[in-house]
Protein backbone atom coordinates (compact mmCIF):
# COMPACT_ATOMS: atom_id res chain seq x y z
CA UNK A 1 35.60 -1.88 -13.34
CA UNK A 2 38.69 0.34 -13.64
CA UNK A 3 38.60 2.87 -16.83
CA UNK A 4 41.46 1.30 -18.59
CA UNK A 5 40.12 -2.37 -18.22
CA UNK A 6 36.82 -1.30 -19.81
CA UNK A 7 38.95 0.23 -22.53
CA UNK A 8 40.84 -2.99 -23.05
CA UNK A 9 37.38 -5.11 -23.02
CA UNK A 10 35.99 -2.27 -25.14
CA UNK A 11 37.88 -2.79 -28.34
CA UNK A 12 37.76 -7.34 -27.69
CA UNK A 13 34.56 -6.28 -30.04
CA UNK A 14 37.28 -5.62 -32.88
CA UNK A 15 38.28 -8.99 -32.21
CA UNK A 16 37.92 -11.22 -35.56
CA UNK A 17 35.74 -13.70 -34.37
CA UNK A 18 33.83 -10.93 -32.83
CA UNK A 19 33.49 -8.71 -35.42
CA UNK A 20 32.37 -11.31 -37.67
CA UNK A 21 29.01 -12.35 -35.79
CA UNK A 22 29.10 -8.59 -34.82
CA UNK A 23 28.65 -7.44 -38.31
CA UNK A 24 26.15 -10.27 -39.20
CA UNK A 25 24.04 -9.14 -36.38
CA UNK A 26 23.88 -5.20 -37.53
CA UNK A 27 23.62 -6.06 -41.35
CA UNK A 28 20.22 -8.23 -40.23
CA UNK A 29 19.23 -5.09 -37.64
CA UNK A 30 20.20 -2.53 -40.88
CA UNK A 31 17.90 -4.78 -43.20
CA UNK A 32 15.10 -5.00 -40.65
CA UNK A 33 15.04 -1.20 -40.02
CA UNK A 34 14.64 -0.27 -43.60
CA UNK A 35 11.26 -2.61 -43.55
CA UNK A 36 10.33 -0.85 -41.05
CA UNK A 37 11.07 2.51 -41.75
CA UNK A 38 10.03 2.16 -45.55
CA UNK A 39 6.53 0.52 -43.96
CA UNK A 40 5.70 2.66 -41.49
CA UNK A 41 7.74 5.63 -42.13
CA UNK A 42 7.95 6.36 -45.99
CA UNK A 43 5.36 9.51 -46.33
CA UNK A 44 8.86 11.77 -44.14
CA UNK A 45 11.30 10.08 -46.93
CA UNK A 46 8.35 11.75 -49.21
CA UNK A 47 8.64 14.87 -47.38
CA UNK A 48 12.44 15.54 -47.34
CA UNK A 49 12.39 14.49 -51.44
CA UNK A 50 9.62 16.80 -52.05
CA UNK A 51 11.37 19.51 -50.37
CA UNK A 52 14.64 19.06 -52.62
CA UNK A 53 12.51 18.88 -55.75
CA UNK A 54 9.91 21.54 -55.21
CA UNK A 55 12.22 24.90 -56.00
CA UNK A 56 12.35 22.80 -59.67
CA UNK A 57 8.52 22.74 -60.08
CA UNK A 58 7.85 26.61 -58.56
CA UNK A 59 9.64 29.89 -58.74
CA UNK A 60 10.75 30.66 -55.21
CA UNK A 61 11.94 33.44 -53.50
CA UNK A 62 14.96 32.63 -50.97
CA UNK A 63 12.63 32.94 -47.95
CA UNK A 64 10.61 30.18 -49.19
CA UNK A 65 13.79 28.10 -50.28
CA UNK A 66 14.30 28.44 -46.73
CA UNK A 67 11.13 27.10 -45.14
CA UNK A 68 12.05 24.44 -47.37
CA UNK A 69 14.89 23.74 -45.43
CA UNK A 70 13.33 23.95 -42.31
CA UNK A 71 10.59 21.34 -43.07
CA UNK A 72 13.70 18.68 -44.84
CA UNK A 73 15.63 19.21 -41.50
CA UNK A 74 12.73 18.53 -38.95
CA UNK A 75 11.55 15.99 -41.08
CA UNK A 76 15.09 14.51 -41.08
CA UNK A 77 15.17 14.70 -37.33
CA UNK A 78 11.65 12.73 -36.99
CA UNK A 79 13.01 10.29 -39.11
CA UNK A 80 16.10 9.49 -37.21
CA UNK A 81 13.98 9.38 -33.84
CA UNK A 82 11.83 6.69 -35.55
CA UNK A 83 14.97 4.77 -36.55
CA UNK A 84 16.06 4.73 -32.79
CA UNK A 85 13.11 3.37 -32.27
CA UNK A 86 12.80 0.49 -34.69
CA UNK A 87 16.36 -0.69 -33.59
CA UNK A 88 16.28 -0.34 -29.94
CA UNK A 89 15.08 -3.60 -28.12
CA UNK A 90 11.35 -3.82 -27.23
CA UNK A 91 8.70 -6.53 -26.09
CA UNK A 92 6.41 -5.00 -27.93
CA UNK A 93 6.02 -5.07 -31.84
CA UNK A 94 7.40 -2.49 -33.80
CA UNK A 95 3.95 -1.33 -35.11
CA UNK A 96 1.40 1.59 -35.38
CA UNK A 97 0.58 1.42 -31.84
CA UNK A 98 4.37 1.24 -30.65
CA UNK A 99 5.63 3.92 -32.67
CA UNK A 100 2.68 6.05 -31.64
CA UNK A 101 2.96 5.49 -28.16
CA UNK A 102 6.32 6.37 -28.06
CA UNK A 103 6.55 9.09 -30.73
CA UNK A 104 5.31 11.63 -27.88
CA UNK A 105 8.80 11.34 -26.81
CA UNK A 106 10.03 13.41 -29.92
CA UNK A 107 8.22 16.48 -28.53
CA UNK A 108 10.83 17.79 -25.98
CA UNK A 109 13.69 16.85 -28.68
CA UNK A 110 11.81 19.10 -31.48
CA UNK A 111 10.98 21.96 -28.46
CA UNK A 112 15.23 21.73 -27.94
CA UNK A 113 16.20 22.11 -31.73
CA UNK A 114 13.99 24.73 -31.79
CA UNK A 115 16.76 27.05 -30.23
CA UNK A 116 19.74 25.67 -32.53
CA UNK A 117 20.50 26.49 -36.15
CA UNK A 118 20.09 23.72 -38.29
CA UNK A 119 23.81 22.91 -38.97
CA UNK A 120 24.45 21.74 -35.89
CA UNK A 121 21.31 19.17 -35.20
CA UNK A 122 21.97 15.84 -34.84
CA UNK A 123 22.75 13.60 -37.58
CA UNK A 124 23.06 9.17 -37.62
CA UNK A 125 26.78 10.01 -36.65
CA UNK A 126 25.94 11.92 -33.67
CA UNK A 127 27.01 9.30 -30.92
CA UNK A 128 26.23 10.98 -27.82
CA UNK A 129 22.68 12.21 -29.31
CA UNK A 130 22.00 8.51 -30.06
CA UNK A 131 23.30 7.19 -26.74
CA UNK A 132 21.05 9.91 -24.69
CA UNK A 133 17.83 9.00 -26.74
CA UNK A 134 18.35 5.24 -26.51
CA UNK A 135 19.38 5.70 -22.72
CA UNK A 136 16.05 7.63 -22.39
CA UNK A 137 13.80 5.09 -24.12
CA UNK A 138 14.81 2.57 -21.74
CA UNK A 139 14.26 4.37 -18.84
CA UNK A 140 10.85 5.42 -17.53
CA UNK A 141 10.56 7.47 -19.84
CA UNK A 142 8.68 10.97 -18.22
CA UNK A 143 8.86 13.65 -20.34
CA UNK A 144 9.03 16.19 -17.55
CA UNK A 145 11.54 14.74 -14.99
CA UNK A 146 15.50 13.82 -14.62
CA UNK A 147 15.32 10.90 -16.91
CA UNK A 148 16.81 13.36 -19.56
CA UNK A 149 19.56 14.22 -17.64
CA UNK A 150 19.83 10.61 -16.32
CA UNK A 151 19.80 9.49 -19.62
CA UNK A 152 22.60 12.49 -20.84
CA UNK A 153 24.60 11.63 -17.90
CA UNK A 154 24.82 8.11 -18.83
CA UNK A 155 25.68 8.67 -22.36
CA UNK A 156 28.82 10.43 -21.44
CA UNK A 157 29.79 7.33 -19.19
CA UNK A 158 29.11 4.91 -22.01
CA UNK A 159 31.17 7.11 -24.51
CA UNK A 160 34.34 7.31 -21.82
CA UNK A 161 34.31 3.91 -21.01
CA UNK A 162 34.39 2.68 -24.27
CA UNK A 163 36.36 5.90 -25.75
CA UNK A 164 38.44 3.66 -28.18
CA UNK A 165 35.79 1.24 -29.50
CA UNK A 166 33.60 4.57 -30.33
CA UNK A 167 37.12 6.19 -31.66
CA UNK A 168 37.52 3.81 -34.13
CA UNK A 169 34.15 2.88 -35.16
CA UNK A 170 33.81 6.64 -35.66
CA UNK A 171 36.86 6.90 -38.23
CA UNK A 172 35.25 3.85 -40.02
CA UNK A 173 31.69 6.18 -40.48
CA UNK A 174 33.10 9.33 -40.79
CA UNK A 175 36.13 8.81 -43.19
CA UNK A 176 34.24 8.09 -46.19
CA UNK A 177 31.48 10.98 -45.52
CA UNK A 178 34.16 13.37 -45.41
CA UNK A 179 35.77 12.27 -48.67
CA UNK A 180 32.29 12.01 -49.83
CA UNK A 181 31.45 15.37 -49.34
CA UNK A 182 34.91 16.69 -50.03
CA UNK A 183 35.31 16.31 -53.95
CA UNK A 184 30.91 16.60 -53.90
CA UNK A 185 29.00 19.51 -54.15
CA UNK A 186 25.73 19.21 -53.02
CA UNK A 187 22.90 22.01 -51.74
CA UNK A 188 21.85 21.15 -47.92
CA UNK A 189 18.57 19.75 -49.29
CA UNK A 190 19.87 17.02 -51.62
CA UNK A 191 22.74 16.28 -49.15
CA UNK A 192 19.77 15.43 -46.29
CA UNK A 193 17.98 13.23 -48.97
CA UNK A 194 21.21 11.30 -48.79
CA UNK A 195 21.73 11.68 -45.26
CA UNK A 196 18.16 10.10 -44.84
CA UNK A 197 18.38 7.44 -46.87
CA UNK A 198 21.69 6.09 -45.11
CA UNK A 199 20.37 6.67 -41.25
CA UNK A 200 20.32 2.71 -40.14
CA UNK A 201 23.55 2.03 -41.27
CA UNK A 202 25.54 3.98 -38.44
CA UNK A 203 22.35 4.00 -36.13
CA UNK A 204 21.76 0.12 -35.93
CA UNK A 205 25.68 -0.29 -35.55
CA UNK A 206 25.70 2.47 -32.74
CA UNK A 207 22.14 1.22 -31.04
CA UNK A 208 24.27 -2.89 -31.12
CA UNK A 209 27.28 -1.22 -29.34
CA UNK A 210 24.80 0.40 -27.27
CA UNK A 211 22.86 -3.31 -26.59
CA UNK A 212 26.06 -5.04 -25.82
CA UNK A 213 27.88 -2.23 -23.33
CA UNK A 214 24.64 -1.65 -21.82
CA UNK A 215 24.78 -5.84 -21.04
CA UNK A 216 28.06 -5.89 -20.39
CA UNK A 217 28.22 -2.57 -17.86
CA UNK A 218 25.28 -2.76 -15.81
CA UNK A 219 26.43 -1.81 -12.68
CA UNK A 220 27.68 1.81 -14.30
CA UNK A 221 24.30 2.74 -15.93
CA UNK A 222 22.12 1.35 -12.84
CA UNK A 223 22.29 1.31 -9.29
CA UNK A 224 21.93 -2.12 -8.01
CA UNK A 225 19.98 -2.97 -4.42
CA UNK A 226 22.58 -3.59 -1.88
């Protein structure tokens, strides 16, 4: 498959009839996600509220403010990594046992944003993020091996290959976020309550792009026996 043919098949998505039963599909995945998520995943929505609403409750001192911040942000970050999981595609059941048999997986993420400022951690827009964990979960999965970089590698294939699909899908999610946040002011920890709240919209539309190229490519993710 030549780069500009996978382009060309990249973007038949935008297609009407495609869209259409494209849409439907990630409007039922969106819905099913925030069962999930509100089921099994509620006390970290909890968590990142708490943290906006505390400095109203107590006096605090700008170092605590900042803790504050800390704990929203991770929390934020365990919550998208459970969203991943509720939308990718399993055999098993998206239950206790699933999501704490694979929540382990989190551990080299959180050891990683450890080193960053908190600005730039990943957020439900951050394609290449999304691609690399979902890439990951599919693989088998060893924390301490090359299915990281496997799974990084890959991402950055899927991304080129389907450049304008992602391109446009991209203006679609971040046009009205940056208008959003253009003519609203908002402090960091009400703007992750929002943030939070509004993960499986661009996750479960990313993670069905991701289900379909993955189908559709194969052969560039995999290496097939000869």
């Amino acid at each position: 498959m030549t780069l500009f043919q996978a382009w060309r098949d990249s973007v038949s998505l935008l297609k009407p009839k495609n869209l259409k039963l494209f849409v439907l599909v990630t409007l039922k995945s969106i819905i099913d996600t925030y069962k999930v998520l509100f089921f099994y995943w509620w006390w970290l929505l909890v968590i990142i509220i708490g943290c906006f609403i505390e400095p109203y409750i107590w006096a605090m001192n700008s170092v605590t403010y900042a803790y504050l911040e800390i704990i929203s942000f991770f929390a934020y970050q365990m919550l998208l990594f459970a969203c991943l999981l509720a939308t990718r595609p399993s055999l098993m059941p998206k239950d206790c046992a699933y999501f704490r048999s694979h929540t382990v997986y989190f551990a080299p993420i959180a050891l990683i944003l450890a080193f960053f400022p908190m600005l730039v951690w990943p957020n439900s827009l951050s394609l290449l993020y999304l691609l690399m964990v979902l890439f990951f979960l599919d693989s088998d999965k060893k924390i301490l091996s090359k299915d990281w970089l496997l799974a990084l590698w890959n991402s950055f294939i899927m991304f080129i290959y389907n450049y304008p699909l992602f391109f446009i899908v991209g203006i679609f999610f971040y046009t009205p976020v940056y208008c959003f946040y253009s003519y609203v002011y908002l402090t960091l920890l009400m703007a992750n309550i929002i943030g939070a709240l509004l993960i499986p919209i661009a996750v479960c539309a990313y993670t069905n792009i991701y289900i379909k190229k993955l189908h559709d490519q194969f052969d560039l993710y995999f290496k097939q026996p000869k």
